[in-house]
N, C-alpha and C. Protein backbone atom coordinates (compact mmCIF):
# COMPACT_ATOMS: atom_id res chain seq x y z
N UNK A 1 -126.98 119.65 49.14
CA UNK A 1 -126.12 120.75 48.78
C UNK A 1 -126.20 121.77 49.91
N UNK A 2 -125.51 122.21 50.55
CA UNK A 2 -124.62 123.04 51.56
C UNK A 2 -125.65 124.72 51.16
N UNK A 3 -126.39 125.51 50.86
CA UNK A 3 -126.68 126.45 50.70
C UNK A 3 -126.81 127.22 52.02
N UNK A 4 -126.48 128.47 52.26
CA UNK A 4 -126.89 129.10 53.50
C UNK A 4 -128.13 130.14 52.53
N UNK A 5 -129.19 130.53 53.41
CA UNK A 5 -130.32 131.36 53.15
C UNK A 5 -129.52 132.60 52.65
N UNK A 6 -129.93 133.37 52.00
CA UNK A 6 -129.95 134.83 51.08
C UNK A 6 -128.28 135.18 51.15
N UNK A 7 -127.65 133.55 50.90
CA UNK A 7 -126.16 134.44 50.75
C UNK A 7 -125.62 135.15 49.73
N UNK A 8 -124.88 135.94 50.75
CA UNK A 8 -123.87 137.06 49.56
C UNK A 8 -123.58 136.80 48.21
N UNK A 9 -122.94 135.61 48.08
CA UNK A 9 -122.24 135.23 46.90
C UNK A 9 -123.52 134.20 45.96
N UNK A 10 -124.34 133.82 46.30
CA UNK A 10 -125.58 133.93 45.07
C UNK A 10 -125.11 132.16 44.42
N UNK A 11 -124.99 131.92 45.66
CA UNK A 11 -124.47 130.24 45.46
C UNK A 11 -125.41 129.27 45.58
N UNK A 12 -125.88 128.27 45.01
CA UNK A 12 -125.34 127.52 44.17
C UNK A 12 -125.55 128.43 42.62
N UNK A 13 -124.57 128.58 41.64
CA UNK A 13 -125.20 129.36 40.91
C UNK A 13 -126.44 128.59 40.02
N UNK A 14 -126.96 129.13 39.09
CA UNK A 14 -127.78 128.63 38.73
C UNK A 14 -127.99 128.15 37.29
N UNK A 15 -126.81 127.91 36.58
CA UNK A 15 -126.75 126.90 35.06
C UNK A 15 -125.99 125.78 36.52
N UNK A 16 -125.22 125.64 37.81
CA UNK A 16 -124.81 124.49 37.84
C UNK A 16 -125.92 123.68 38.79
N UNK A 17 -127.02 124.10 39.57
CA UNK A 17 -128.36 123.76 39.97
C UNK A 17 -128.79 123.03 38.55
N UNK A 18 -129.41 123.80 37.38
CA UNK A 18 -129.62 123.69 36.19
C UNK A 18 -128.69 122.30 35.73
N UNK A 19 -127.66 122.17 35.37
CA UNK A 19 -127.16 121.22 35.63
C UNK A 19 -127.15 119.87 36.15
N UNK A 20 -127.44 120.05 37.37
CA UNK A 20 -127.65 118.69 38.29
C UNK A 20 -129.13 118.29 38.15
N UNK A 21 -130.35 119.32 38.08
CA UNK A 21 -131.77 118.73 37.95
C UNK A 21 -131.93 117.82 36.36
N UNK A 22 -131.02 119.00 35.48
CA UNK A 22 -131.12 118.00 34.02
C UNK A 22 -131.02 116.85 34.15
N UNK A 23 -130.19 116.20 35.05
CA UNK A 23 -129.62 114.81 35.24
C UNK A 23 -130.56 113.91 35.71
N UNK A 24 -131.47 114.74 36.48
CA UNK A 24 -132.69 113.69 37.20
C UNK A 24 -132.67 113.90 39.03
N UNK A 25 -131.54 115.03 39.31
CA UNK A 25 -130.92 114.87 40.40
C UNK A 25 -132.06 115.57 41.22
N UNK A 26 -132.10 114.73 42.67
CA UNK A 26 -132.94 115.36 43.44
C UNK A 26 -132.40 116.29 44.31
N UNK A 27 -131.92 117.57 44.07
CA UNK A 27 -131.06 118.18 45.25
C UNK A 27 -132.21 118.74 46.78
N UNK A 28 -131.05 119.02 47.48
CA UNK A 28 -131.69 118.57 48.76
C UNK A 28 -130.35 119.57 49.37
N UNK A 29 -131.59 121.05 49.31
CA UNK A 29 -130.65 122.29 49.79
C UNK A 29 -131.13 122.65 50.84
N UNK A 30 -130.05 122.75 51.97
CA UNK A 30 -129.87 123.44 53.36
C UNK A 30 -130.54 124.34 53.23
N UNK A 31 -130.83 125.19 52.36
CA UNK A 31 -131.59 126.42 52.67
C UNK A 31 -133.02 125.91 52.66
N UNK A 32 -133.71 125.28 51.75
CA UNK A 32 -134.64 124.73 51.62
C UNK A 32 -135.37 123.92 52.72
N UNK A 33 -134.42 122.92 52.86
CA UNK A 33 -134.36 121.36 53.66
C UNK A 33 -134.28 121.18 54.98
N UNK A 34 -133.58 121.93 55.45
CA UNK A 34 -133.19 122.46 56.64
C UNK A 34 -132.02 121.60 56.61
N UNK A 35 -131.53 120.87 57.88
CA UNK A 35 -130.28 119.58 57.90
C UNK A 35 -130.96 118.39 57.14
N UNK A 36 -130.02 118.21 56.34
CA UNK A 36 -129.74 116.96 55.76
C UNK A 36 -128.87 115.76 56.48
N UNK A 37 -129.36 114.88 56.59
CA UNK A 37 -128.72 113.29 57.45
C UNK A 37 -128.38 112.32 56.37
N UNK A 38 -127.47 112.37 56.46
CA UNK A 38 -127.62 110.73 55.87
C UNK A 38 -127.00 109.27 56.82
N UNK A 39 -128.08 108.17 56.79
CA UNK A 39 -127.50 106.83 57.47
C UNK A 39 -126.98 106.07 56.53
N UNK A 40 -125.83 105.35 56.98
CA UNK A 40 -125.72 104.30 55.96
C UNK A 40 -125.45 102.57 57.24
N UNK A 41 -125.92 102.06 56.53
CA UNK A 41 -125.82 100.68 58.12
C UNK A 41 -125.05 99.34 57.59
N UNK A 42 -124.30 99.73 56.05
CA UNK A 42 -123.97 98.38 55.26
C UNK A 42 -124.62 97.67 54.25
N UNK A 43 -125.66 98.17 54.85
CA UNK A 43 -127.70 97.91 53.71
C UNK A 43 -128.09 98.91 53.33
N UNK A 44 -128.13 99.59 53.78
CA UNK A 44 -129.53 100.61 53.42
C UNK A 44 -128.47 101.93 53.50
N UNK A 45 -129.12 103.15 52.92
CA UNK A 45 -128.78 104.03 52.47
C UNK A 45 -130.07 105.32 52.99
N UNK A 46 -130.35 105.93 54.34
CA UNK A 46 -130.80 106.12 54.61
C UNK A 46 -131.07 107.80 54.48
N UNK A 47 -131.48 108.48 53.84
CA UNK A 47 -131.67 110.21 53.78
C UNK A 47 -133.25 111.29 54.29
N UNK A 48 -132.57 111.62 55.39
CA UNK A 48 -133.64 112.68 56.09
C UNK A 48 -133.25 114.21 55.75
N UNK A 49 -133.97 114.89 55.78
CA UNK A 49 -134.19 116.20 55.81
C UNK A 49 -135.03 116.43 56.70
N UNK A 50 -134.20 117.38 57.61
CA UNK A 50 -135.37 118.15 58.88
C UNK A 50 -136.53 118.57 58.05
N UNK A 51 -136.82 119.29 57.27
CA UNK A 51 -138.29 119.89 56.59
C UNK A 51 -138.49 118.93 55.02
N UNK A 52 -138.85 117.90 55.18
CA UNK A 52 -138.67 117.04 54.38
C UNK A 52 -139.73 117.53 53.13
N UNK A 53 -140.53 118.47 53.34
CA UNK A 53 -141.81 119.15 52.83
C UNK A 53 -141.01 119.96 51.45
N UNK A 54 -139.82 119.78 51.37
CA UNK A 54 -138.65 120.76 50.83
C UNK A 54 -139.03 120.76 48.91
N UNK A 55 -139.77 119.36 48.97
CA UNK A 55 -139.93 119.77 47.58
C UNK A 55 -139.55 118.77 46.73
N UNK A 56 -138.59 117.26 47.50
CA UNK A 56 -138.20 116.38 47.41
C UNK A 56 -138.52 114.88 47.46
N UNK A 57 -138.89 114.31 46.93
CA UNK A 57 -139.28 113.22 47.69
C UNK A 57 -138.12 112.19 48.41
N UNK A 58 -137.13 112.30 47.94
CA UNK A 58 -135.81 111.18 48.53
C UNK A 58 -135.87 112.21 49.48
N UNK A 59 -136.04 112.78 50.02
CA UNK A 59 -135.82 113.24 51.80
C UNK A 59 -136.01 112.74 52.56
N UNK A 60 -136.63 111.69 52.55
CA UNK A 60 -137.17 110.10 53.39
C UNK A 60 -137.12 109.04 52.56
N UNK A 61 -135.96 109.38 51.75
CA UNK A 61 -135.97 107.36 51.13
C UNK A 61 -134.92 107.13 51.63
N UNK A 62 -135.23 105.64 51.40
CA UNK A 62 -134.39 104.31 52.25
C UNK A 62 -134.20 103.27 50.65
N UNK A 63 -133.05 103.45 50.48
CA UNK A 63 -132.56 102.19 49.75
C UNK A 63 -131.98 101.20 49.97
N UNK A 64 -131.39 100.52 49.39
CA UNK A 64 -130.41 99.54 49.86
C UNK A 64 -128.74 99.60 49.07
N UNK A 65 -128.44 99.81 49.87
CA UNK A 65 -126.86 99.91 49.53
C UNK A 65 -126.21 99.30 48.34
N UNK A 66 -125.29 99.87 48.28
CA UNK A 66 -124.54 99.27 46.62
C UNK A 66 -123.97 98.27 47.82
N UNK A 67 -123.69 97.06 47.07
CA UNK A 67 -122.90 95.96 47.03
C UNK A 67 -121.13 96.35 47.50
């Protein structure tokens, strides 16, 4: 998720953060994370975060691609 540090508008708000963690979701915020990457090679499904320390653990997982 796209967040810039201490912005104005108070974004992502926070029932729709709230929202996405209910789900199980691992978000993986720019402000937090630093850049987010993602590879994809046909197989694998590859996700880095520059500060991978962010709080996340899929910030360095490697799956394998949907079919």
């Amino acid at each position: 998720m796209s967040v810039g540090a201490d912005n104005r508008y108070h974004l992502p708000a926070p029932e729709v953060e709230a929202r996405y963690l209910a789900r199980g979701t691992c978000l993986l915020r720019t402000d937090r994370c630093g850049a987010v990457t993602v590879e994809i090679d046909g197989r694998q499904l590859r996700v880095h975060a520059m500060r991978p320390s962010c709080g996340c653990p899929a910030a360095t997982a490697e799956r394998a691609a949907a079919p």
